[in-house]
Protein backbone atom coordinates (compact mmCIF):
# COMPACT_ATOMS: atom_id res chain seq x y z
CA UNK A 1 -67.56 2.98 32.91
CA UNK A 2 -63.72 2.07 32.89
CA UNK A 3 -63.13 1.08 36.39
CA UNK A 4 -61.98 -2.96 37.10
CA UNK A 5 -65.16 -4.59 38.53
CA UNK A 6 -63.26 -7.00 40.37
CA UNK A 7 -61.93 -4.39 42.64
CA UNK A 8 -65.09 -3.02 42.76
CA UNK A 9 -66.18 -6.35 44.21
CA UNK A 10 -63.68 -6.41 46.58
CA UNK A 11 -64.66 -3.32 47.64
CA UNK A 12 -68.30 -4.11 47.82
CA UNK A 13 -67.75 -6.87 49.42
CA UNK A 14 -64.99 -5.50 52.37
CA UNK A 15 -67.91 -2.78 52.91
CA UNK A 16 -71.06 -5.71 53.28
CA UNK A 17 -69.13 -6.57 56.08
CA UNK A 18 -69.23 -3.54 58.28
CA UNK A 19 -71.94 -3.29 60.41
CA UNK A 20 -74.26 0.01 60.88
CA UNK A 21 -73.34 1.44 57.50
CA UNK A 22 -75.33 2.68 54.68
CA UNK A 23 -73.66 2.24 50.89
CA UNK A 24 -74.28 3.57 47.97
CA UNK A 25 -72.66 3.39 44.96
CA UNK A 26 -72.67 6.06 41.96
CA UNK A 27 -70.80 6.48 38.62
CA UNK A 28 -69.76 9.60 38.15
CA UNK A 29 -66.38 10.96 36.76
CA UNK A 30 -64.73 7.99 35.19
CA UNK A 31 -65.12 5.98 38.79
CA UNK A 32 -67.26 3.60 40.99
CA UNK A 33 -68.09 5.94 43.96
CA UNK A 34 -68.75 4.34 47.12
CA UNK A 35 -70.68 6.42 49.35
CA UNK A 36 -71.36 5.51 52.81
CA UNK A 37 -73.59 7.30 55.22
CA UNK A 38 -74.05 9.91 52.26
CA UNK A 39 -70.63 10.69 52.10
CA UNK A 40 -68.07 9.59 49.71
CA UNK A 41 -65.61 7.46 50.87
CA UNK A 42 -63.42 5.46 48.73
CA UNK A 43 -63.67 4.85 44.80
CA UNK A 44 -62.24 3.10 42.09
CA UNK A 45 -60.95 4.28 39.07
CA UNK A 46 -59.57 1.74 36.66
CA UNK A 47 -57.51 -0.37 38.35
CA UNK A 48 -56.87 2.10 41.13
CA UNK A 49 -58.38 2.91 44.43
CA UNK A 50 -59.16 6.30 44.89
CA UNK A 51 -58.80 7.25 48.69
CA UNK A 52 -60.74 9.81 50.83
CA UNK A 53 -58.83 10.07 53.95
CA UNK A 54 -57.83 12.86 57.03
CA UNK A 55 -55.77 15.92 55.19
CA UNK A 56 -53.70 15.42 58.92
CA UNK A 57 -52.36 11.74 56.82
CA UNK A 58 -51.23 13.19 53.63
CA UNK A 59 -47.55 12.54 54.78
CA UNK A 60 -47.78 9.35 56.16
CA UNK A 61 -49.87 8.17 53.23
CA UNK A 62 -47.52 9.37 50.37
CA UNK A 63 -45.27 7.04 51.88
CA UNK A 64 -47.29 4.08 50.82
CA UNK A 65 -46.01 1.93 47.97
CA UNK A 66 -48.69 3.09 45.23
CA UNK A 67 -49.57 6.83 46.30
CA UNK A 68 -50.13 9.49 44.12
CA UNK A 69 -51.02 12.62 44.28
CA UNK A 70 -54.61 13.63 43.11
CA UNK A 71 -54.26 17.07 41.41
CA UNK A 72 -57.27 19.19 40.06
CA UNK A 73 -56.42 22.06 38.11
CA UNK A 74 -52.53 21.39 38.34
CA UNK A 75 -52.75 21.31 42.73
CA UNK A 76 -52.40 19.11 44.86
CA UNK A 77 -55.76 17.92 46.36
CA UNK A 78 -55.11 17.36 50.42
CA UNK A 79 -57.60 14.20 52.20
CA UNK A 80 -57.71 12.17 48.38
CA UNK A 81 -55.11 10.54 46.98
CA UNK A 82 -54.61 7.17 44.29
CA UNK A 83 -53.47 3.63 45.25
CA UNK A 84 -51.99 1.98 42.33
CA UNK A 85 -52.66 -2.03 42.50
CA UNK A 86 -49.06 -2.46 43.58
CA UNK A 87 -50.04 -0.55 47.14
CA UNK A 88 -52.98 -2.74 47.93
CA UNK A 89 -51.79 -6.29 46.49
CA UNK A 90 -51.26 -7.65 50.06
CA UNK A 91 -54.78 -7.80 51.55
CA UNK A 92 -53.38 -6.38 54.97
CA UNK A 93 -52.45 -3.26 53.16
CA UNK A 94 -56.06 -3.68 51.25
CA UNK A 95 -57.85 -3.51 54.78
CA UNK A 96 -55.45 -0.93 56.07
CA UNK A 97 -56.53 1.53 53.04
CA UNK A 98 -60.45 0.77 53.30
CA UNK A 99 -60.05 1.63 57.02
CA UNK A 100 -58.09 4.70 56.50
CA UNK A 101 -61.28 6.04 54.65
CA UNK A 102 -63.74 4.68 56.93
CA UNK A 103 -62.32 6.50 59.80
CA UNK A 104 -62.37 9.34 58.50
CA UNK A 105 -66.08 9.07 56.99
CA UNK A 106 -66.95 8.87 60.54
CA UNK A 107 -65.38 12.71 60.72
CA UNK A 108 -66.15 14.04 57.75
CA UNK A 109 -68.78 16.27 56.46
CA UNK A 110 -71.06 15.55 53.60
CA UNK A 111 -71.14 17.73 50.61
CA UNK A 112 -73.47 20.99 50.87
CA UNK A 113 -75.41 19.33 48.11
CA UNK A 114 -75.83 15.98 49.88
CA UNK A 115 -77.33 18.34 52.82
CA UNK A 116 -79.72 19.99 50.78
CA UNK A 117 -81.16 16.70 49.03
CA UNK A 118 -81.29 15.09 52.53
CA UNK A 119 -83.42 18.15 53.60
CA UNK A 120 -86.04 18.25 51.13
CA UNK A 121 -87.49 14.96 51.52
């Protein structure tokens, strides 16, 4: 897996601090997914951050220092986005990033698979 594990820590370790949540972490397509309450949330990919966060931010996120654009299939994809390292050096703009995507976890809606494996136990 090529992601750098001592973001992932970082990560891990901003999440262990946040009460009431459940995480789970899964490698799947070249990142660390970190999943909380079933739903993905943020990830890391190399030595980026890979964001899941409120389409209604895309603008005021691109702004960032670090943002890019996640495309699939040549578009962009609106609610994810990349943090290069340069975007989350400070840890203020770290925190800021992790609570981006936890607010919106709270919102969002997990995956129609996620549903059905939650259903069938």
């Amino acid at each position: 897996m090529s992601y750098d594990i001592n973001l992932a820590n970082k990560v891990r370790a901003y999440l262990a601090e946040i009460p009431g949540i459940e995480i789970e972490e899964k490698e799947m397509f070249a990142v660390l997914n970190f999943m909380v309450n079933g739903k993905t949330c943020i990830c890391v990919r190399g030595e980026d951050l890979m964001l899941r966060f409120d389409p209604a931010l895309q603008e005021e996120l691109a702004e960032k220092e670090g943002y890019e654009t996640m495309l699939m299939k040549g578009k962009a994809y609106k609610g994810y986005c990349y943090i290069k390292p340069e975007g989350f050096r400070r840890r203020s703009d770290f925190e800021y990033f992790m609570n981006v995507c936890l607010a919106y976890n709270n919102e969002s809606k997990a995956s129609t698979k996620a549903k059905k494996k939650a259903t069938n136990r």
